[in-house]
Protein backbone atom coordinates (compact mmCIF):
# COMPACT_ATOMS: atom_id res chain seq x y z
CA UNK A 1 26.73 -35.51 31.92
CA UNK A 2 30.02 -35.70 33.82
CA UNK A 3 31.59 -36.84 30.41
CA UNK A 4 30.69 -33.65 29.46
CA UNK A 5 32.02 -31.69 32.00
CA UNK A 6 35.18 -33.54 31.87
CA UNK A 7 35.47 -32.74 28.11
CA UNK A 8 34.75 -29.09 27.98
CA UNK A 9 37.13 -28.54 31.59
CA UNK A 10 39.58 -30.13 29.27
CA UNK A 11 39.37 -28.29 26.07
CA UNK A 12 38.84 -24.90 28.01
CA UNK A 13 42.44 -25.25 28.56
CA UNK A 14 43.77 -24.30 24.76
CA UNK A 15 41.01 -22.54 23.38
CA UNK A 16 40.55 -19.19 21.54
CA UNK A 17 38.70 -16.72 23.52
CA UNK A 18 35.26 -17.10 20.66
CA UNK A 19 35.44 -20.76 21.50
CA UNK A 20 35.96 -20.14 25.21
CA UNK A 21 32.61 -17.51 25.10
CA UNK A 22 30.78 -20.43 23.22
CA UNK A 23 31.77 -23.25 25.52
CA UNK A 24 30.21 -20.45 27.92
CA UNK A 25 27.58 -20.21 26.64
CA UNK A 26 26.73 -24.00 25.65
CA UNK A 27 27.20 -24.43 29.66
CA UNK A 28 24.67 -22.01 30.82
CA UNK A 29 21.96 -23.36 28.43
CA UNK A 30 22.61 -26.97 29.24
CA UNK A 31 22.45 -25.92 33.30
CA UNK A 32 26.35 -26.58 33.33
CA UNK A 33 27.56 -23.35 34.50
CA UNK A 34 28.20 -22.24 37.97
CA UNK A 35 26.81 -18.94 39.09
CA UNK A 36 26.87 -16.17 36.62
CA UNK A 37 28.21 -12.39 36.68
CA UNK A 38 25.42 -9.99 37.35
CA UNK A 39 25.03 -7.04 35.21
CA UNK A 40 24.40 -3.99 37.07
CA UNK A 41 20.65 -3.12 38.00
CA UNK A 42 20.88 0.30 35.65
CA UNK A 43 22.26 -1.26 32.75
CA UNK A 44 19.47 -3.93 32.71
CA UNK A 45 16.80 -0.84 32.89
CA UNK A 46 18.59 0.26 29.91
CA UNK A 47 18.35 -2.30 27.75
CA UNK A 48 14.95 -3.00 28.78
CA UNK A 49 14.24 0.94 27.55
CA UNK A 50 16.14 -0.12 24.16
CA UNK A 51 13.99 -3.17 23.62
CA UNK A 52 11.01 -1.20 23.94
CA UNK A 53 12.38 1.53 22.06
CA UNK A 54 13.57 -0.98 19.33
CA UNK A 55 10.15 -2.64 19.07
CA UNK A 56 8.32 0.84 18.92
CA UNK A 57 10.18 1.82 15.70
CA UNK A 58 10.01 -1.65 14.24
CA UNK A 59 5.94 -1.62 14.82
CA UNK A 60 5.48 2.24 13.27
CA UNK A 61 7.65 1.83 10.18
CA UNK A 62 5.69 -1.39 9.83
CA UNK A 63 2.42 0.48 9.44
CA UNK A 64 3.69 3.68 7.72
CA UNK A 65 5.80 2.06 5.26
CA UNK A 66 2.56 2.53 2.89
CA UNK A 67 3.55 5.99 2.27
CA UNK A 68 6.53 5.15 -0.03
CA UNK A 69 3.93 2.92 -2.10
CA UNK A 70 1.75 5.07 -4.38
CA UNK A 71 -1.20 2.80 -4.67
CA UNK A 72 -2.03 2.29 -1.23
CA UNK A 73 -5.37 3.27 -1.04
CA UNK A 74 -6.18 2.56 -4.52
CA UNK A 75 -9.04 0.01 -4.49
CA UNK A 76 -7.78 -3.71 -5.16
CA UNK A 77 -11.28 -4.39 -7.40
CA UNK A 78 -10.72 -1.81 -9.70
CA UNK A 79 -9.48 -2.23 -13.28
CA UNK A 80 -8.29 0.71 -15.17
CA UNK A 81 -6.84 0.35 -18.55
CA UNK A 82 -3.87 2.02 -19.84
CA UNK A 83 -6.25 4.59 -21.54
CA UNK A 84 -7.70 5.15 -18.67
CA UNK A 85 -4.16 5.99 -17.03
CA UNK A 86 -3.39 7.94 -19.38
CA UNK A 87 -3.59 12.03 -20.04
CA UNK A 88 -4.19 13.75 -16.89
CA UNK A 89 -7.68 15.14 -15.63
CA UNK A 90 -6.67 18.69 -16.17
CA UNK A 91 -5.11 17.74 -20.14
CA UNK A 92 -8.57 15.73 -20.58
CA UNK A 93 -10.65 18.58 -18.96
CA UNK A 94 -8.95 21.06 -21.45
CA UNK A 95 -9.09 19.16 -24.58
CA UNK A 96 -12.80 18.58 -24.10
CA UNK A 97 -13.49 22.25 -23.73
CA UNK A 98 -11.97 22.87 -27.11
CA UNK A 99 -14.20 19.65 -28.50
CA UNK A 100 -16.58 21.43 -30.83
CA UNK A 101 -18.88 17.70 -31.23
CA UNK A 102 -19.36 14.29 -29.97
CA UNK A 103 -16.52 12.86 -32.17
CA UNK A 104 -14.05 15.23 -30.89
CA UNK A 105 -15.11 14.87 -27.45
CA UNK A 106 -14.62 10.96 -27.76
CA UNK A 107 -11.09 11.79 -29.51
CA UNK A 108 -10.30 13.76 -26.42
CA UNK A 109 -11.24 11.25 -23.57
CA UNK A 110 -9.46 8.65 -25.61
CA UNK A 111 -6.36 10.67 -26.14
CA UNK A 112 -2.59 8.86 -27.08
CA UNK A 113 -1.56 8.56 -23.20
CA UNK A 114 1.39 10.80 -21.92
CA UNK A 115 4.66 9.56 -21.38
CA UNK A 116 3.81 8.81 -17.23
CA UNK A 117 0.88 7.05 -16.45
CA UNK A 118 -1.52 8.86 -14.23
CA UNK A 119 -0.83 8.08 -10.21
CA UNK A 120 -2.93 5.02 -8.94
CA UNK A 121 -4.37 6.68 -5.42
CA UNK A 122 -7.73 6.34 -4.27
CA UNK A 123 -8.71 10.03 -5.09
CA UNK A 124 -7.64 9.76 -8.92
CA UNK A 125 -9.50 6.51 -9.43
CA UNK A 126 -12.43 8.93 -8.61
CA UNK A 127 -11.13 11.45 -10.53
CA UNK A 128 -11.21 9.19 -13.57
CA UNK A 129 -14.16 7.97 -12.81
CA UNK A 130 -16.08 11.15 -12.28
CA UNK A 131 -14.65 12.46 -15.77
CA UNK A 132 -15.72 9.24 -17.68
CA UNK A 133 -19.48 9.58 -16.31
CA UNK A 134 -19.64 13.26 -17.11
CA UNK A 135 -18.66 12.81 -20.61
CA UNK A 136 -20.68 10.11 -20.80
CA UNK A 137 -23.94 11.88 -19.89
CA UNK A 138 -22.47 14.55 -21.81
CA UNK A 139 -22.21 12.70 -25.29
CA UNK A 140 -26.20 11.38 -24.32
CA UNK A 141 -27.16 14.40 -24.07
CA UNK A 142 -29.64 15.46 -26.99
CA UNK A 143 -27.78 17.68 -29.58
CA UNK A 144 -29.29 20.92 -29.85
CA UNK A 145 -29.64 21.02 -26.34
CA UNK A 146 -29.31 24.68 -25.30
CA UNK A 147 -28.32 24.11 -21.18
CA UNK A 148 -25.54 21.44 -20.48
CA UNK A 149 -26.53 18.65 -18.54
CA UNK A 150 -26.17 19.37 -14.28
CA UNK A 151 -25.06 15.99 -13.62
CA UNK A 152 -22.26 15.84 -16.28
CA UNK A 153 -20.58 19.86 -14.84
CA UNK A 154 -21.05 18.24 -11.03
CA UNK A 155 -19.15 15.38 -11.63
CA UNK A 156 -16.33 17.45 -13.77
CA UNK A 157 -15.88 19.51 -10.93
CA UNK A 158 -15.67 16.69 -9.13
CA UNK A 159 -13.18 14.95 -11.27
CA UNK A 160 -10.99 18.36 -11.15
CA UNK A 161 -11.22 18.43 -7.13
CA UNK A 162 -10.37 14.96 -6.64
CA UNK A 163 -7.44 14.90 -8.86
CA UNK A 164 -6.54 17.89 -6.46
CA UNK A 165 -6.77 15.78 -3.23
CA UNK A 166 -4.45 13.15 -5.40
CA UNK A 167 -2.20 15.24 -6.13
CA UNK A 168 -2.27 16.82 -2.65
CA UNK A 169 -1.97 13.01 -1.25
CA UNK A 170 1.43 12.21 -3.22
CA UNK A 171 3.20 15.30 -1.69
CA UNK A 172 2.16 14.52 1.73
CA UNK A 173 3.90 11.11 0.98
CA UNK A 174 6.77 12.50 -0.48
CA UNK A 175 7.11 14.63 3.00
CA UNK A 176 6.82 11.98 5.21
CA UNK A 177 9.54 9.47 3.14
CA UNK A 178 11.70 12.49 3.32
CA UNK A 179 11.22 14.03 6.61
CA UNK A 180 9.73 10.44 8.72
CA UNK A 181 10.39 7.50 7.34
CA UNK A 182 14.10 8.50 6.71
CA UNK A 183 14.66 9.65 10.22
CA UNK A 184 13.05 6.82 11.66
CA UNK A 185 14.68 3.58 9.90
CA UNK A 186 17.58 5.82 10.24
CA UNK A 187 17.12 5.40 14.29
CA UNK A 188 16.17 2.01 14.08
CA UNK A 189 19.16 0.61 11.59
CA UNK A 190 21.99 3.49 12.88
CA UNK A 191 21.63 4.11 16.69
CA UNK A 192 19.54 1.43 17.72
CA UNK A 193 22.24 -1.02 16.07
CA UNK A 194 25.06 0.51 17.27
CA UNK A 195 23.38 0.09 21.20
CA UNK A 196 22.48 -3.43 20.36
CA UNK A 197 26.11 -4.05 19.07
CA UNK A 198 27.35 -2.17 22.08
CA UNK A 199 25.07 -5.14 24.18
CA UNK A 200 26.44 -7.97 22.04
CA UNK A 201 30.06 -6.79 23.24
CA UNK A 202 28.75 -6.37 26.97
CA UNK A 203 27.59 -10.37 26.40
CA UNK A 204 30.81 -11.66 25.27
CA UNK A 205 32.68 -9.78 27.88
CA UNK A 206 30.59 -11.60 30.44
CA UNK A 207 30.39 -14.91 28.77
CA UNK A 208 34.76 -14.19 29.12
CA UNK A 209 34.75 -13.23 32.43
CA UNK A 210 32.65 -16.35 33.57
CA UNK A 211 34.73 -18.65 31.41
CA UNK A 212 37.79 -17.27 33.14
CA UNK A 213 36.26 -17.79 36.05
CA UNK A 214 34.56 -21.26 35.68
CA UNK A 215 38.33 -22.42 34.11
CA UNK A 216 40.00 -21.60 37.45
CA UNK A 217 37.48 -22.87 39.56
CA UNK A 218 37.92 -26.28 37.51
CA UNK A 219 37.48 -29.53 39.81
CA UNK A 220 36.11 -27.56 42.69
CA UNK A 221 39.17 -25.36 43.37
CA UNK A 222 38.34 -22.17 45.54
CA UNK A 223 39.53 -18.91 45.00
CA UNK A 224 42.83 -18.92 47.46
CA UNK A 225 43.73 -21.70 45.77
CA UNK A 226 44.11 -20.05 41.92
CA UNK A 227 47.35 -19.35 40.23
CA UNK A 228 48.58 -16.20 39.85
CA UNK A 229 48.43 -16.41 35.78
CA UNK A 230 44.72 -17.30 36.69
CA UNK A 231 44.23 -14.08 38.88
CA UNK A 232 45.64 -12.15 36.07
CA UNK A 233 43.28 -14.06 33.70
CA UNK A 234 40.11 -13.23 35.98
CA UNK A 235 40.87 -9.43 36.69
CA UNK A 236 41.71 -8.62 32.56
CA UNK A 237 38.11 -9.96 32.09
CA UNK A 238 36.30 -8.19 34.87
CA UNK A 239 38.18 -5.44 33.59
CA UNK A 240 37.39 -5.26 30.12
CA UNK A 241 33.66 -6.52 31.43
CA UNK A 242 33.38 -3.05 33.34
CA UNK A 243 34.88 -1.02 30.18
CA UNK A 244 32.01 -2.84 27.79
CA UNK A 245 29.16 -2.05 30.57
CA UNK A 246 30.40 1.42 30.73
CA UNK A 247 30.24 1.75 26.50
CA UNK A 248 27.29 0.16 26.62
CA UNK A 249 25.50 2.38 29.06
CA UNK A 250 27.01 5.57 27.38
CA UNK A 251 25.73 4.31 23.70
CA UNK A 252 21.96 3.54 25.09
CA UNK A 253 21.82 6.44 27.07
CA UNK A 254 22.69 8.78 24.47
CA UNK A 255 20.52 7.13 22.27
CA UNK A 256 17.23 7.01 24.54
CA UNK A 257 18.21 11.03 25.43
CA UNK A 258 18.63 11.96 21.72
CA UNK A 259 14.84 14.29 20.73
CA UNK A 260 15.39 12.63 17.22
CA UNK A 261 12.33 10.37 17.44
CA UNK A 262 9.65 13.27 18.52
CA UNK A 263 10.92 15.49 15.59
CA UNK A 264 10.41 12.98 12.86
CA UNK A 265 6.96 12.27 14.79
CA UNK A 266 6.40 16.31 14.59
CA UNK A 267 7.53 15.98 10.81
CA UNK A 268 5.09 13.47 10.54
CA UNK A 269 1.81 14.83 11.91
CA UNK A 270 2.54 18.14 10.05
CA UNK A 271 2.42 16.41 6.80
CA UNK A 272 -0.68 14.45 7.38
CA UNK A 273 -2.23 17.74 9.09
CA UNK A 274 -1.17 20.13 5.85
CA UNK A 275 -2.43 17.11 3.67
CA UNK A 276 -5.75 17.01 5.49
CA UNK A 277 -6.31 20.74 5.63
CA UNK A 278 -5.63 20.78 2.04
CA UNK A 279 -8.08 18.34 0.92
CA UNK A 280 -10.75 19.92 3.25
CA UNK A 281 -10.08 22.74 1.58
CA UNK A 282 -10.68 21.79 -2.02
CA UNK A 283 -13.60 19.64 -1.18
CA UNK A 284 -15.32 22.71 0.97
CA UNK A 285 -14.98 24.58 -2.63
CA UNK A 286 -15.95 22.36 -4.87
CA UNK A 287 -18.78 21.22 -2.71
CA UNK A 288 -20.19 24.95 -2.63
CA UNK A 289 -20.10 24.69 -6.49
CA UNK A 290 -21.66 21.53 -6.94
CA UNK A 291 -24.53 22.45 -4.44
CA UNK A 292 -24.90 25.39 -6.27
CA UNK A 293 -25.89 23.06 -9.31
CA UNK A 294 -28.22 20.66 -7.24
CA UNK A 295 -30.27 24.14 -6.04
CA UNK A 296 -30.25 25.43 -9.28
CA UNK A 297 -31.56 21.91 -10.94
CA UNK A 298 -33.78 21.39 -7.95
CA UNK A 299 -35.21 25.01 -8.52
CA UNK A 300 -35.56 24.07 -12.21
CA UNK A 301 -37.66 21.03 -11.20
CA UNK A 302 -40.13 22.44 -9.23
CA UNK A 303 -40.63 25.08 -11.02
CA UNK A 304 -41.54 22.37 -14.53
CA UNK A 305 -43.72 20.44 -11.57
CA UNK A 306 -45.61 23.89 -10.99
CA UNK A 307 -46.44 24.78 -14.61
């Protein structure tokens, strides 16, 4: 160990100031250093407030990346064909209603595919699915029958409504990669960087100032005892130490002040909350209509019962 010591006292002597920092810093891991330059007790507070800051963005974006992926809730067992993907519930619901028999009907559900495939979100996948059973009960349906079958109109209204919510689902995404996500990574890779570069610089000011110091102090030398080109050495480091504490505290501050954060969270929550209100809305109608059918066929059923 005092090999070492020896060695680095003697490099210290001709070496740029990155080498100097990283002799530095190589000392205070290994225990070599003497006593190292406080940073002041507001500054530390800061940087804790940065870290936490920091660690909050990194932790949201984490769980609300999803919303620039369009197939996040779209069930990982399901296997949909590129038919299936294919024309739109509203292009299938209209080419049906111009079907005048079964073959046409088929013709229509298996339609050539338009040029972009149909979105993969939970709520179309039900969509889909709700169409293919109603045509299917549809095309079972005895010809000649003179009423439609309940089950088959219940789950086309269905299949209309849910391609609503869809549909509803993708804009609320597109809000929130536009108005949130942006605003936060934005945070996290612009001002958060530039405090955590403003840091870095406080750090290698330090790591310069002790250096300076701990190469004047070299063989137990006290402070009376330095040169004068070593007092100069010693006060341009504290100096530019106190300029890159000063930065440093300016950068964090402004960016822990700045209300950036809450409006993306506002941006956020109003997109989920339109979204939401949206979808309750479409599902309160087309649940009216469908219940409507359930009376009516439950009606229907007593009333064969009674006869």
């Amino acid at each position: 160990m005092d090999k070492f010591k020896a060695f680095t006292n003697t490099v210290g002597s001709s070496i740029t100031p990155f080498a100097a920092r990283s002799q530095q810093w190589i000392k205070e891991q290994t225990g070599n250093a003497g006593e190292k330059t406080d940073l002041p007790h507001d500054y530390v507070e800061l940087e804790t407030r940065i870290e936490a800051l920091k660690n909050t963005h990194q932790k949201l974006l984490a769980a609300t990346a999803q919303y620039a992926s369009e197939s996040y809730d779209y069930p990982a067992n399901l296997r949909e064909s590129f038919q299936d993907l294919g024309k739109s519930i509203g292009e299938k619901v209209n080419l049906l209603s111009k079907a005048g028999s079964a073959a046409e009907a088929q013709a229509a559900i298996t339609a050539p595919p338009s040029a972009k495939p149909q979105p993969k979100t939970f709520n179309h996948a039900i969509a889909r699915a709700s169409l293919s059973g109603s045509q299917t009960i549809a095309m079972a349906t005895p010809q000649g029958s003179t009423e439609p079958d309940p089950l088959s109109q219940g789950l086309e209204k269905i299949a209309i409504a849910e391609e609503k919510v869809g549909e509803a689902r993708l804009e609320q995404d597109e809000k929130i990669q536009g108005k949130f996500l942006a605003g936060w990574s934005a945070t996290l890779n612009q001002n958060i960087k530039s405090a955590d570069k403003a840091r870095t610089a406080v750090q290698n000011a330090r790591l310069s100032l002790d250096a300076a110091k701990g190469k004047a102090a070299a063989g137990g030398r006290h402070e009376e005892s330095y040169t004068e080109d070593q007092r100069k050495s010693i006060e341009a480091a504290e100096d530019a130490f106190v300029e890159k504490v000063d930065e440093a505290t300016s950068i964090m501050r402004n960016v822990l002040d700045t209300p950036e954060p809450l409006r993306n969270l506002v941006e956020l929550l109003r997109a989920q909350q339109e979204f939401h209100q949206r979808a309750a809305d479409i599902l309160e109608e087309v649940g009216s209509n469908v219940m409507e059918l359930q009376q009516q066929q439950e009606a229907e059923y007593r009333k064969a019962r009674d006869q």
